[in-house]
C-alpha atoms as a PDB file:
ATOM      1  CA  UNK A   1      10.981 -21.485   6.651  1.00  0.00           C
ATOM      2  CA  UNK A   2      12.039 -17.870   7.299  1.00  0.00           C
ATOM      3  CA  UNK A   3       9.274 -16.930   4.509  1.00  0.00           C
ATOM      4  CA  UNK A   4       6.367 -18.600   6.836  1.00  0.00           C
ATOM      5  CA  UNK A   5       7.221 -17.795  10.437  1.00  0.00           C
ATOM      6  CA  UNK A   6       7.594 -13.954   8.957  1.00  0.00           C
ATOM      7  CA  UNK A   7       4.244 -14.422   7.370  1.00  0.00           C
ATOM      8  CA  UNK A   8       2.704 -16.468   9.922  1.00  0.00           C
ATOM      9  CA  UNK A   9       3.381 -13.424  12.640  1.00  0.00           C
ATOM     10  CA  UNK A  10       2.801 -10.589  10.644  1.00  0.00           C
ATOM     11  CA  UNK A  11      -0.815 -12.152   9.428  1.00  0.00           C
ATOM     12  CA  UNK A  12      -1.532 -12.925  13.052  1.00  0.00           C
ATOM     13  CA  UNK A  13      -1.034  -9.083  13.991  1.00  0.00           C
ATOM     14  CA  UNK A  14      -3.209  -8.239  11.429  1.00  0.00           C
ATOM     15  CA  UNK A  15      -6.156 -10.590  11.937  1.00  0.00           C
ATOM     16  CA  UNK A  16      -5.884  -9.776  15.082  1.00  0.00           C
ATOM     17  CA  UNK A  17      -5.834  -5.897  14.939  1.00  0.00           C
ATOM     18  CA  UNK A  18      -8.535  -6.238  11.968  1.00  0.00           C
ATOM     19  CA  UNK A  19     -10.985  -8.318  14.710  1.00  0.00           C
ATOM     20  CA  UNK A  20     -10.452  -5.611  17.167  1.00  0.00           C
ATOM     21  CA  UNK A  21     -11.234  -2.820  14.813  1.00  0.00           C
ATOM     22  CA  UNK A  22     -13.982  -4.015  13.059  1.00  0.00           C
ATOM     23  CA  UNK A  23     -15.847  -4.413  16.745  1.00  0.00           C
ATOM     24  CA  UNK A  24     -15.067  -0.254  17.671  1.00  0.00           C
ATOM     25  CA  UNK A  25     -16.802   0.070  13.851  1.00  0.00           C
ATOM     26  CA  UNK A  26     -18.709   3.137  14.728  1.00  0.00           C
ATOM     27  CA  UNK A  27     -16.445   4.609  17.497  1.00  0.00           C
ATOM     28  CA  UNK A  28     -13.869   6.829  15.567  1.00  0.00           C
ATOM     29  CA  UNK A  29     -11.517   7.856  18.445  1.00  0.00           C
ATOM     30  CA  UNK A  30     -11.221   4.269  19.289  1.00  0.00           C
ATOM     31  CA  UNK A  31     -10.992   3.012  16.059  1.00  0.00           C
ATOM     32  CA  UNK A  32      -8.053   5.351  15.418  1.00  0.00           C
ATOM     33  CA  UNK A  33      -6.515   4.387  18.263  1.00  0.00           C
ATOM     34  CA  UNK A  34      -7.035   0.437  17.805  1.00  0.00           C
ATOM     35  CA  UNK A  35      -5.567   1.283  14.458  1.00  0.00           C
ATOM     36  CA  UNK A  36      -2.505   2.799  15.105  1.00  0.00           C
ATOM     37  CA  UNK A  37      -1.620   0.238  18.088  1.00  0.00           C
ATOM     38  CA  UNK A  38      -2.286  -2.756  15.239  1.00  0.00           C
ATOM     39  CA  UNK A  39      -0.072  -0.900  12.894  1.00  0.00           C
ATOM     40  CA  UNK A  40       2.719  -0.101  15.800  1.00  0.00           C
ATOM     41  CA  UNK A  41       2.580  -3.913  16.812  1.00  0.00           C
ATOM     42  CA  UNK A  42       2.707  -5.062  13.311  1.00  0.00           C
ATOM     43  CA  UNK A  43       5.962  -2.977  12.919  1.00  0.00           C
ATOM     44  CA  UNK A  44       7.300  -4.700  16.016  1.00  0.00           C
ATOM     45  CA  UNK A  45       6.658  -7.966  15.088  1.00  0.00           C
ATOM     46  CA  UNK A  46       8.113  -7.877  11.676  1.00  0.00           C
ATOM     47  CA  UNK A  47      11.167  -6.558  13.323  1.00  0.00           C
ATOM     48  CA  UNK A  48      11.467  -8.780  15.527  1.00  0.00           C
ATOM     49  CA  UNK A  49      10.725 -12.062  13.642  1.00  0.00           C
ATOM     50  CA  UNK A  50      13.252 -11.110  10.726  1.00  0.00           C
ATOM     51  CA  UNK A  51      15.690 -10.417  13.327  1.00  0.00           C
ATOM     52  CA  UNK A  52      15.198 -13.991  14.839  1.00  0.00           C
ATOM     53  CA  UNK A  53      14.890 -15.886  11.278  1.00  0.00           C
ATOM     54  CA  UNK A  54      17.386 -13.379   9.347  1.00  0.00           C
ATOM     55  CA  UNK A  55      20.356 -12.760  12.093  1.00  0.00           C
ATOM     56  CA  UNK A  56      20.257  -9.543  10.953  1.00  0.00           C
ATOM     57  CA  UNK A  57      19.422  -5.578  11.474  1.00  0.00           C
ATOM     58  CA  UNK A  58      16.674  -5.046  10.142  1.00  0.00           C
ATOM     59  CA  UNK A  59      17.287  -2.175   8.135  1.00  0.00           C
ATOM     60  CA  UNK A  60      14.319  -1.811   5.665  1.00  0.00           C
ATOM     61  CA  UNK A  61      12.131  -0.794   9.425  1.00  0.00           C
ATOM     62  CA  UNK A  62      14.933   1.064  10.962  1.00  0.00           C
ATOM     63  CA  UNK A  63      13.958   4.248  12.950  1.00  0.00           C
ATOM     64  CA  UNK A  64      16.284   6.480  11.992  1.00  0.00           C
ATOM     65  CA  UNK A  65      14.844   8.514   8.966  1.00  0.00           C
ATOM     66  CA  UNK A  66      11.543   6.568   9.356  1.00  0.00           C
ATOM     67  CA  UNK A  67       9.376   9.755  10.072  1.00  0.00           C
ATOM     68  CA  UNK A  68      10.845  11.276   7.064  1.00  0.00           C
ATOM     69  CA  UNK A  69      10.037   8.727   4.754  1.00  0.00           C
ATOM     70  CA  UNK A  70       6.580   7.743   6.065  1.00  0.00           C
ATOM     71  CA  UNK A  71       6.036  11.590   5.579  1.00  0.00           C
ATOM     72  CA  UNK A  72       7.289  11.791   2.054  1.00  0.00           C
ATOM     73  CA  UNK A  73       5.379   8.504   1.101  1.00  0.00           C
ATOM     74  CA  UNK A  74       2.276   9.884   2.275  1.00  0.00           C
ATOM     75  CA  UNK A  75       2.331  13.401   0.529  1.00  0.00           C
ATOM     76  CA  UNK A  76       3.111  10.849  -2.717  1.00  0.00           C
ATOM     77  CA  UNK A  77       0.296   9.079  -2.071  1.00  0.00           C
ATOM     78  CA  UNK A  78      -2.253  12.031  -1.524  1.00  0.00           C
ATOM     79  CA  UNK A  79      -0.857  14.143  -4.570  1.00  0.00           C
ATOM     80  CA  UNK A  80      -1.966  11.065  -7.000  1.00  0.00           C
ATOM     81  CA  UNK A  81      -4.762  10.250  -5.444  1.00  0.00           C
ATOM     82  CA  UNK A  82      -5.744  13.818  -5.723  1.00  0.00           C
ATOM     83  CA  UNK A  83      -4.322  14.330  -9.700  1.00  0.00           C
ATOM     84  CA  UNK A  84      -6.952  10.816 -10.043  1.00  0.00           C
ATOM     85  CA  UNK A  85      -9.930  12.690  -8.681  1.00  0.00           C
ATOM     86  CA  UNK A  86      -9.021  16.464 -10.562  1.00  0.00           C
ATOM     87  CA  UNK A  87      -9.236  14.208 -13.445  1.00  0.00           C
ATOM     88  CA  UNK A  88     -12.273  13.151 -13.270  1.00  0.00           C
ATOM     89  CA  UNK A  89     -13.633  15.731 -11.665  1.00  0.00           C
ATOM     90  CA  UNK A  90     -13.035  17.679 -14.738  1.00  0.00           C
ATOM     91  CA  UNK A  91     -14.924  15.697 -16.793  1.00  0.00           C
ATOM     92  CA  UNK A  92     -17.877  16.396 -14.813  1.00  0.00           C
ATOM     93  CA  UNK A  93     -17.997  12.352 -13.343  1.00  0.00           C
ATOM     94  CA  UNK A  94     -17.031  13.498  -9.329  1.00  0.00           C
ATOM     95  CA  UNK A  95     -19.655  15.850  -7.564  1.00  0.00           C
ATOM     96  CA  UNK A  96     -19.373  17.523  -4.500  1.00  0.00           C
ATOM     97  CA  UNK A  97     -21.971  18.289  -2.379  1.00  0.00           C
ATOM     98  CA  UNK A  98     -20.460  20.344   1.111  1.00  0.00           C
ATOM     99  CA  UNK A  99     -18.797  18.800   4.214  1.00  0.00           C
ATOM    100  CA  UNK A 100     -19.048  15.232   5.494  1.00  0.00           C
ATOM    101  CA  UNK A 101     -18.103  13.543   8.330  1.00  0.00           C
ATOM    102  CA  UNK A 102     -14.787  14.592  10.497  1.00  0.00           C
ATOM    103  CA  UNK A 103     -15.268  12.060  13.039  1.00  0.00           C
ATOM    104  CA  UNK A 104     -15.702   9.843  10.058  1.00  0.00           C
ATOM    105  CA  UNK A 105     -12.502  10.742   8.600  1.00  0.00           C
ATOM    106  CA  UNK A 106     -10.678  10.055  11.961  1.00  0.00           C
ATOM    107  CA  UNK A 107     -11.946   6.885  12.085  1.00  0.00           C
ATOM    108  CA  UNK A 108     -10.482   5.894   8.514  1.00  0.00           C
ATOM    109  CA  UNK A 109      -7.424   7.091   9.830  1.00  0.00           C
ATOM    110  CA  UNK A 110      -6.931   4.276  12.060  1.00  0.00           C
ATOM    111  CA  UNK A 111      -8.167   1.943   9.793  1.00  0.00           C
ATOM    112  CA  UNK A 112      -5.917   3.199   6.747  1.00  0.00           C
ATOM    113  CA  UNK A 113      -3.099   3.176   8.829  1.00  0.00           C
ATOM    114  CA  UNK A 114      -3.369  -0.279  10.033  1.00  0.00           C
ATOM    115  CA  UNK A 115      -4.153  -1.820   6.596  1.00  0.00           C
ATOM    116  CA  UNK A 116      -1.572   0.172   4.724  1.00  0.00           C
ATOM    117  CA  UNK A 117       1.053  -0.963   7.497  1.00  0.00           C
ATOM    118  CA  UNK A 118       0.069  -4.757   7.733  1.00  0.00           C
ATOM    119  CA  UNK A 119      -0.067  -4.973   3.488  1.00  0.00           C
ATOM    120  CA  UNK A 120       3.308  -3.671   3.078  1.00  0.00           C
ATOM    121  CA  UNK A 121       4.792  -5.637   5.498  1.00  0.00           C
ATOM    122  CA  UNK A 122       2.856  -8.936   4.068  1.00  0.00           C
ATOM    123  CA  UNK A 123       4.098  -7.662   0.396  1.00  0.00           C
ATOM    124  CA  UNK A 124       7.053  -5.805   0.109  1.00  0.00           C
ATOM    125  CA  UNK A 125       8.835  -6.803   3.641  1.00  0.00           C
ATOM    126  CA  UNK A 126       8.410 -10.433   3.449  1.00  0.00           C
ATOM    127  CA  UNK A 127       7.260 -11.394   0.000  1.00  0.00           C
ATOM    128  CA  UNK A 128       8.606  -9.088  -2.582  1.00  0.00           C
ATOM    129  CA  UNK A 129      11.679  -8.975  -0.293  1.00  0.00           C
ATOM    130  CA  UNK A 130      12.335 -12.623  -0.105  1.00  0.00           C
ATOM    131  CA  UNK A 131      11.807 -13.262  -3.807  1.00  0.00           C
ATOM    132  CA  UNK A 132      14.111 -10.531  -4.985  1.00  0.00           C
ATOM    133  CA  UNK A 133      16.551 -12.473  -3.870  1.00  0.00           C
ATOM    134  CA  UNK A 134      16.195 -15.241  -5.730  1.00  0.00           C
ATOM    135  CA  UNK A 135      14.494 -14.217  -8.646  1.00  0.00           C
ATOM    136  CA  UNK A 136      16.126 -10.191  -9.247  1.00  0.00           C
ATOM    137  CA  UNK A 137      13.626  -7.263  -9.073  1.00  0.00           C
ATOM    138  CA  UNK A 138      11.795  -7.321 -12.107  1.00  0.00           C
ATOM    139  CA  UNK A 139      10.623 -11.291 -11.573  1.00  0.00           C
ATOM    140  CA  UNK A 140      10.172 -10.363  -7.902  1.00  0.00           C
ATOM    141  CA  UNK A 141       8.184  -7.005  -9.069  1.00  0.00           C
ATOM    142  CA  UNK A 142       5.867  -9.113 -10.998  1.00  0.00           C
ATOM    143  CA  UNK A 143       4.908 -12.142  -9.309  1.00  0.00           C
ATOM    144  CA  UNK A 144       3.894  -9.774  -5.903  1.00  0.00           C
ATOM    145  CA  UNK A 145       2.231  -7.343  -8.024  1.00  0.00           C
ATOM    146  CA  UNK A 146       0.151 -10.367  -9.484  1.00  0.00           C
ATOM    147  CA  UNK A 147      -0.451 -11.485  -5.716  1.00  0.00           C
ATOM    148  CA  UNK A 148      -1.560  -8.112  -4.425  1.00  0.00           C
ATOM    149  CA  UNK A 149      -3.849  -8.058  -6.992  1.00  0.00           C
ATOM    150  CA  UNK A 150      -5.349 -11.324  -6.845  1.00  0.00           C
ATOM    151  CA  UNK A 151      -5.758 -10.670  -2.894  1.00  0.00           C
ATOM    152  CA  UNK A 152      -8.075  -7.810  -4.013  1.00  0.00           C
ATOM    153  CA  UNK A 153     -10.462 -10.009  -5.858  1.00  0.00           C
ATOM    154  CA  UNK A 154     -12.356 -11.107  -2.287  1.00  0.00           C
ATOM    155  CA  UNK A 155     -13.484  -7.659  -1.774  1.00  0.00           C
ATOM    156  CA  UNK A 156     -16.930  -6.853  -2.394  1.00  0.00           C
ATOM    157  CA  UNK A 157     -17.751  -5.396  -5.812  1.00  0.00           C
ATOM    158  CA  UNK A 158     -14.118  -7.006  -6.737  1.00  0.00           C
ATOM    159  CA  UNK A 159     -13.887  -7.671 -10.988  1.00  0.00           C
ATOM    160  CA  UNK A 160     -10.914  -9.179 -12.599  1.00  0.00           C
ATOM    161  CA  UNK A 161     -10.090  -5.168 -14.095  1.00  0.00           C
ATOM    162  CA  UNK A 162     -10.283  -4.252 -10.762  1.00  0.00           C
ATOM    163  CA  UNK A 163      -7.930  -6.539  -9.412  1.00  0.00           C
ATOM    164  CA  UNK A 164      -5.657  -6.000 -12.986  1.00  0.00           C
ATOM    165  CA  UNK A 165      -5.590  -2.504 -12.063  1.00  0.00           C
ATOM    166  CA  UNK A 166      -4.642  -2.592  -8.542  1.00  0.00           C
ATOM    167  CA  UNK A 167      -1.885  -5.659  -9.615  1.00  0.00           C
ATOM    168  CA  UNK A 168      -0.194  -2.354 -11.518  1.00  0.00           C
ATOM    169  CA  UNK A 169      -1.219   0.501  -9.936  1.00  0.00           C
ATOM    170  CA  UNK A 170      -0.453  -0.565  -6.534  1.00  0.00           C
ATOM    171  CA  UNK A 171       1.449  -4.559  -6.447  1.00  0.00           C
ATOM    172  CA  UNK A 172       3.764  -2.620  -9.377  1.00  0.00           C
ATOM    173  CA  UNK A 173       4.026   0.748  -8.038  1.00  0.00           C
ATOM    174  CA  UNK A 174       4.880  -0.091  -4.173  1.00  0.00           C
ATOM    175  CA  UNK A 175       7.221  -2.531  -4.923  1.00  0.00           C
ATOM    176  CA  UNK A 176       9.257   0.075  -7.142  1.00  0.00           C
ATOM    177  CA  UNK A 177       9.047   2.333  -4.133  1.00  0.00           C
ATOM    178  CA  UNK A 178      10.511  -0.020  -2.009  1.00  0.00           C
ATOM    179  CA  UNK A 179      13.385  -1.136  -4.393  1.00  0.00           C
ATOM    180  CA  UNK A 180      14.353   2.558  -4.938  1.00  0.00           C
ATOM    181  CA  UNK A 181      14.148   3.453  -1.492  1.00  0.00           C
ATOM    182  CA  UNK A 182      15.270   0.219   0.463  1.00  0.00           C
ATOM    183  CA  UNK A 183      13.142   1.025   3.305  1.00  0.00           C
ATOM    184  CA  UNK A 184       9.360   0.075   4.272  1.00  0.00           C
ATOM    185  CA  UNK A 185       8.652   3.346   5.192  1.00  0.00           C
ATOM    186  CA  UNK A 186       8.009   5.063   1.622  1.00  0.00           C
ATOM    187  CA  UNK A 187       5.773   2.577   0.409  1.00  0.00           C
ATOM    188  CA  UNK A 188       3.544   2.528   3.524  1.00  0.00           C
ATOM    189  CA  UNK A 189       3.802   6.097   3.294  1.00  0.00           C
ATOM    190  CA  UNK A 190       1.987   5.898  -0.035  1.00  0.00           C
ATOM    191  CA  UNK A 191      -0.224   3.090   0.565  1.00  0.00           C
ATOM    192  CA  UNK A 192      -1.677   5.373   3.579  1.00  0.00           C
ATOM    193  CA  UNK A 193      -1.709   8.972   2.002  1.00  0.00           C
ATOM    194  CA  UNK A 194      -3.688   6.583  -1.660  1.00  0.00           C
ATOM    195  CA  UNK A 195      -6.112   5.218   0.830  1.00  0.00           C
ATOM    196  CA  UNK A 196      -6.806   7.774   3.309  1.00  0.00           C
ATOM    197  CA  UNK A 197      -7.157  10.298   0.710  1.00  0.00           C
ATOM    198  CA  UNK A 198      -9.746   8.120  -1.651  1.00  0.00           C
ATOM    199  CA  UNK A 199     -11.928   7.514   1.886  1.00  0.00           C
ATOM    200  CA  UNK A 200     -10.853   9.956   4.089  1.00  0.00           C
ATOM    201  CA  UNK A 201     -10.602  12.945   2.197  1.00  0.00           C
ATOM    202  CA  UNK A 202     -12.911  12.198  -1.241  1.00  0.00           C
ATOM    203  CA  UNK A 203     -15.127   9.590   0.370  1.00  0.00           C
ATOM    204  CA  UNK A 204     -15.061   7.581  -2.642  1.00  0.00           C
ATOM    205  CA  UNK A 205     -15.042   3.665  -2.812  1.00  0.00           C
ATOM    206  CA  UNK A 206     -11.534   1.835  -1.646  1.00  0.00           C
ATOM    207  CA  UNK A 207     -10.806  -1.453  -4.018  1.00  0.00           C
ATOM    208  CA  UNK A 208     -14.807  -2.079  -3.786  1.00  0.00           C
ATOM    209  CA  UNK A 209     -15.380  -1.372   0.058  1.00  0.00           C
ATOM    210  CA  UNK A 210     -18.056   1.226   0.801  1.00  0.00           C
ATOM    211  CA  UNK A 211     -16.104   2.899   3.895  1.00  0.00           C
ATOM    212  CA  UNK A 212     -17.498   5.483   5.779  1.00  0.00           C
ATOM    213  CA  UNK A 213     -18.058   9.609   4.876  1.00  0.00           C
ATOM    214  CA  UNK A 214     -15.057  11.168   4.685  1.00  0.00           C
ATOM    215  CA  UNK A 215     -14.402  15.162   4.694  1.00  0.00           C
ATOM    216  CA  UNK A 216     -16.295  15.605   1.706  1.00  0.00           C
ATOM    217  CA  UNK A 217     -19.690  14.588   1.392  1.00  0.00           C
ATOM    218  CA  UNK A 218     -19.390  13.787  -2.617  1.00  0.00           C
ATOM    219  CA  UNK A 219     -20.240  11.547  -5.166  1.00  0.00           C
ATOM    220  CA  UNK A 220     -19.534   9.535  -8.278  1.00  0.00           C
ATOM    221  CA  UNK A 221     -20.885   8.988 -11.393  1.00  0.00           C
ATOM    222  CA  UNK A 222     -20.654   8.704 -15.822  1.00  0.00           C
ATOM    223  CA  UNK A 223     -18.520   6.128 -17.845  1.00  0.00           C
ATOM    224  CA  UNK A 224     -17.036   3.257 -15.476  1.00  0.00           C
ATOM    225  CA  UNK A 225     -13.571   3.152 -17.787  1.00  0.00           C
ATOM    226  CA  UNK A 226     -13.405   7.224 -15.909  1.00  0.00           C
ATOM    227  CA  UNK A 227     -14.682   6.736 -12.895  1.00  0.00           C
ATOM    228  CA  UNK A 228     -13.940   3.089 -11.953  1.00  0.00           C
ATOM    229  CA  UNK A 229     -17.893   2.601 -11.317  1.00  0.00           C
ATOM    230  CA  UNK A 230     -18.479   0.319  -7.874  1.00  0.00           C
ATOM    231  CA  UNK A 231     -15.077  -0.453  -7.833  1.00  0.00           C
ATOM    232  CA  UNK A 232     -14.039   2.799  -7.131  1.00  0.00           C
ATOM    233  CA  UNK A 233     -11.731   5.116  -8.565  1.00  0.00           C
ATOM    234  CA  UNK A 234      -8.860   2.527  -8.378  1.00  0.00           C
ATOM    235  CA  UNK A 235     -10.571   1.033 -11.327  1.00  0.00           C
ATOM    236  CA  UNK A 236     -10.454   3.986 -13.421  1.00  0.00           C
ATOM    237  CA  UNK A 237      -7.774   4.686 -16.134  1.00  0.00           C
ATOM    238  CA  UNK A 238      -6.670   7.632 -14.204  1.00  0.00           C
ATOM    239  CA  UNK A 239      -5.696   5.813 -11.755  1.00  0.00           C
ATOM    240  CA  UNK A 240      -3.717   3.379 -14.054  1.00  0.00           C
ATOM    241  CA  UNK A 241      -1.664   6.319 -16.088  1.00  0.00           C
ATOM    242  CA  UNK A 242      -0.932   8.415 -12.719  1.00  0.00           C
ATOM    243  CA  UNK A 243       0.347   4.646 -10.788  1.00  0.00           C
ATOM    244  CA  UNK A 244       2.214   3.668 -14.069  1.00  0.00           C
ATOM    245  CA  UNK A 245       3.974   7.277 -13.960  1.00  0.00           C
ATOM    246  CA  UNK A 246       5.210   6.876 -10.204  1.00  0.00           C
ATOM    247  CA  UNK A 247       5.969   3.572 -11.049  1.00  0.00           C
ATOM    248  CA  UNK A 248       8.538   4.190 -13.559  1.00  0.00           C
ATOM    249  CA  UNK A 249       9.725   6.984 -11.598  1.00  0.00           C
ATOM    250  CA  UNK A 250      10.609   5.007  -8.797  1.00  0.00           C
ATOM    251  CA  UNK A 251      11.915   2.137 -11.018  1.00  0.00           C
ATOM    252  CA  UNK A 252      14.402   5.026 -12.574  1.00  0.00           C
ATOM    253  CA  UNK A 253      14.994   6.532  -9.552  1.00  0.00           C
ATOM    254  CA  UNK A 254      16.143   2.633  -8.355  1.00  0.00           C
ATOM    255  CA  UNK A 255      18.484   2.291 -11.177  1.00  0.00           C
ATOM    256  CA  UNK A 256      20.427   5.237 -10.982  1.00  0.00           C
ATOM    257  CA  UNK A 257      21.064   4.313  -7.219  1.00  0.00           C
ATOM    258  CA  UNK A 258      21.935   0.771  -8.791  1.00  0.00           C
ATOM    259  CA  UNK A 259      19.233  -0.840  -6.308  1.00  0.00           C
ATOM    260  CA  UNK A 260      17.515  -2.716  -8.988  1.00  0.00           C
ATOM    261  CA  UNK A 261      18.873  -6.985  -8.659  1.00  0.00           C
ATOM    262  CA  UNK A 262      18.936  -8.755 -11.501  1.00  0.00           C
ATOM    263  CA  UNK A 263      18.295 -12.422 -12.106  1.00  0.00           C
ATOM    264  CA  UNK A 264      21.046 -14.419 -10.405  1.00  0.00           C
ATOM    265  CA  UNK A 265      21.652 -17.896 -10.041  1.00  0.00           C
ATOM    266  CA  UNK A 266      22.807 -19.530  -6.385  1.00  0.00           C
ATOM    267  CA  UNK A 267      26.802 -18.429  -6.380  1.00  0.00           C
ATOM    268  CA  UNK A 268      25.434 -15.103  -7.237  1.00  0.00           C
ATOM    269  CA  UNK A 269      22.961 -14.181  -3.998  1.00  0.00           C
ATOM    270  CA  UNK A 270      25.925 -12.790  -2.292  1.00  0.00           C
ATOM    271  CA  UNK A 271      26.055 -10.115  -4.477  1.00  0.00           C
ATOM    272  CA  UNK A 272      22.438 -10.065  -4.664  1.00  0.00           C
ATOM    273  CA  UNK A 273      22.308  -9.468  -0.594  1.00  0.00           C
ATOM    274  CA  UNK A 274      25.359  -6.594  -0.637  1.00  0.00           C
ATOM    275  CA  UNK A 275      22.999  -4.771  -3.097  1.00  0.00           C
ATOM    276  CA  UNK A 276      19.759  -4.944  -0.988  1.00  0.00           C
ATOM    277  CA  UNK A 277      21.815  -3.885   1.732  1.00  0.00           C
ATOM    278  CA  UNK A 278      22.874  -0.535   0.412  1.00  0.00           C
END
C-alpha cells in the first residue's frame, strides 16, 4: 500500500499545481512562481508520505547537499541538450533567427521546474525506487523506463518512436542517475536543465508540446530521423546517442560505487535495502 498512498499524494500535488498553472498561462512572473511553490510542495509531500509509510529518513530528498546536486544535474542536463542542438545545427536543420521572448523564458521556468520535480518523484522516488527492491536495478531500470515512455504517448504530436525514444533517453537515463547518485536531486537536476534548455533556451518542441518562445526566436527543419520533426528534438537520433552516453556513464559510475542491486529473491531484500541506503 506504501506504493499507492506515495503515488496517490504526489499525483495530487501535481494535478493540483498543473490546474493552477495552466490558469496564470500567459502571466510569466506568476507562472514561475506557481511553479516553483508546486515543485516545493511536491518535495514536501513526498517527504513526508515516505516518512509516514516507510518509518524512515528519507534520504534520497535530504537537504544537505541538495543545492549541489540539483546544480550539477542541471548543468548535465543543459550541456546535452545543447551537444543535441550543435548537432543538428551543423547540419544546417536548426535556424536562428535573433532574440525571443525573456518573459517567455521565465515563464517555462516555473513550468519546467514543476514538471521535472513532480516526474521524478512519480518515477524514480516512488516507482523505480520501490521496484528496485524487488526486482534489482536493471529489471527496475527497464520496466520505469518503459512507463515513462508510454506516459509520453498522450501528448500531442506523441508517435510510438517518440515515446521509444524518450523510454531510453530519459525513463533509462534518469533512472541511472538516480541509482549512481542515490539522491532525487541529480536526476531532477537533469530533467530541468533537458527541458528548460529545449523550451527555454532553443524554443524548440518538448515531447510534442508547442510551449512558448524561449530566448531564441529559432526554428526547425530537414530529415525528421535529425531533427525529431513535430515531436521535437527528443525524437531525433541525437538525442538518442547523447542520452545513451550519459546513461552508461551513470550506470558505470553506479557500479564502481557498488550502488547497482541485483535480482534478489525475499531473504535477500535486506541486503538489497543496506545497499540503497549507502
Amino acid at each position: 500500500m506504501r506504493v499507492v498512498w506515495q503515488l496517490v499524494a504526489v499525483v495530487a500535488v501535481a494535478l493540483i499545481g498543473s490546474q493552477c498553472v495552466a490558469a496564470a498561462d500567459g502571466h510569466p512572473w506568476l507562472t514561475l512562481v506557481l511553479g516553483l511553490v508546486t515543485a516545493g510542495s511536491a518535495v514536501f509531500v513526498y517527504g513526508w508520505v515516505v516518512r509516514r509509510t516507510e518509518h524512515r529518513p528519507v534520504t534520497e530528498a535530504a537537504r544537505q547537499g541538495a543545492g549541489a546536486a540539483l546544480g550539477r544535474g542541471t548543468w548535465i542536463g543543459l550541456a546535452l541538450f545543447g551537444a543535441v542542438i550543435a548537432n543538428i545545427a551543423l547540419l544546417g536543420d536548426y535556424h536562428v533567427h535573433g532574440l525571443g521572448s525573456a518573459s517567455g523564458a521565465v515563464g517555462l521556468l516555473g513550468f519546467m521546474a514543476a514538471a521535472a520535480v513532480t516526474e521524478e518523484l512519480l518515477f524514480r522516488g516512488v516507482l523505480f525506487r520501490i521496484i528496485e527492491e524487488r526486482t534489482g536495478t536493471w529489471i527496475a531500470l527497464a520496466l520505469t523506463g518503459v512507463l515513462f515512455g508510454l506516459s509520453h504517448l498522450f501528448n500531442p504530436h506523441a508517435t510510438l518512436w517518440g515515446a521509444l525514444a524518450i523510454a531510453i533517453e530519459a525513463g533509462g537515463m534518469l533512472a541511472a542517475a538516480y541509482a549512481a547518485t542515490r539522491t532525487l536531486w541529480v536526476p531532477i537536476g537533469v530533467h530541468f536543465g533537458w527541458n528548460f534548455a529545449a523550451a527555454g533556451v532553443f524554443s524548440t518542441e518538448v515531447s510534442g508540446n508547442d510551449t512558448a518562445q524561449g530566448l531564441l526566436k529559432a526554428t526547425t527543419s530537414g530529415p525528421v530521423p535529425v531533427t525529431g520533426g513535430e515531436f521535437g528534438p527528443e525524437g531525433s537520433l541525437y538525442s538518442l546517442l547523447f542520452c545513451v552516453l550519459a546513461m552508461l556513464a551513470f550506470l558505470r559510475l553506479a557500479h564502481r560505487r557498488g550502488r547497482l542491486v541485483p535480482r534478489r529473491g525475499r531473504a535477500g531484500r535486506a541486503a538489497a535495502t543496506a545497499t540503497l541506503a549507502r
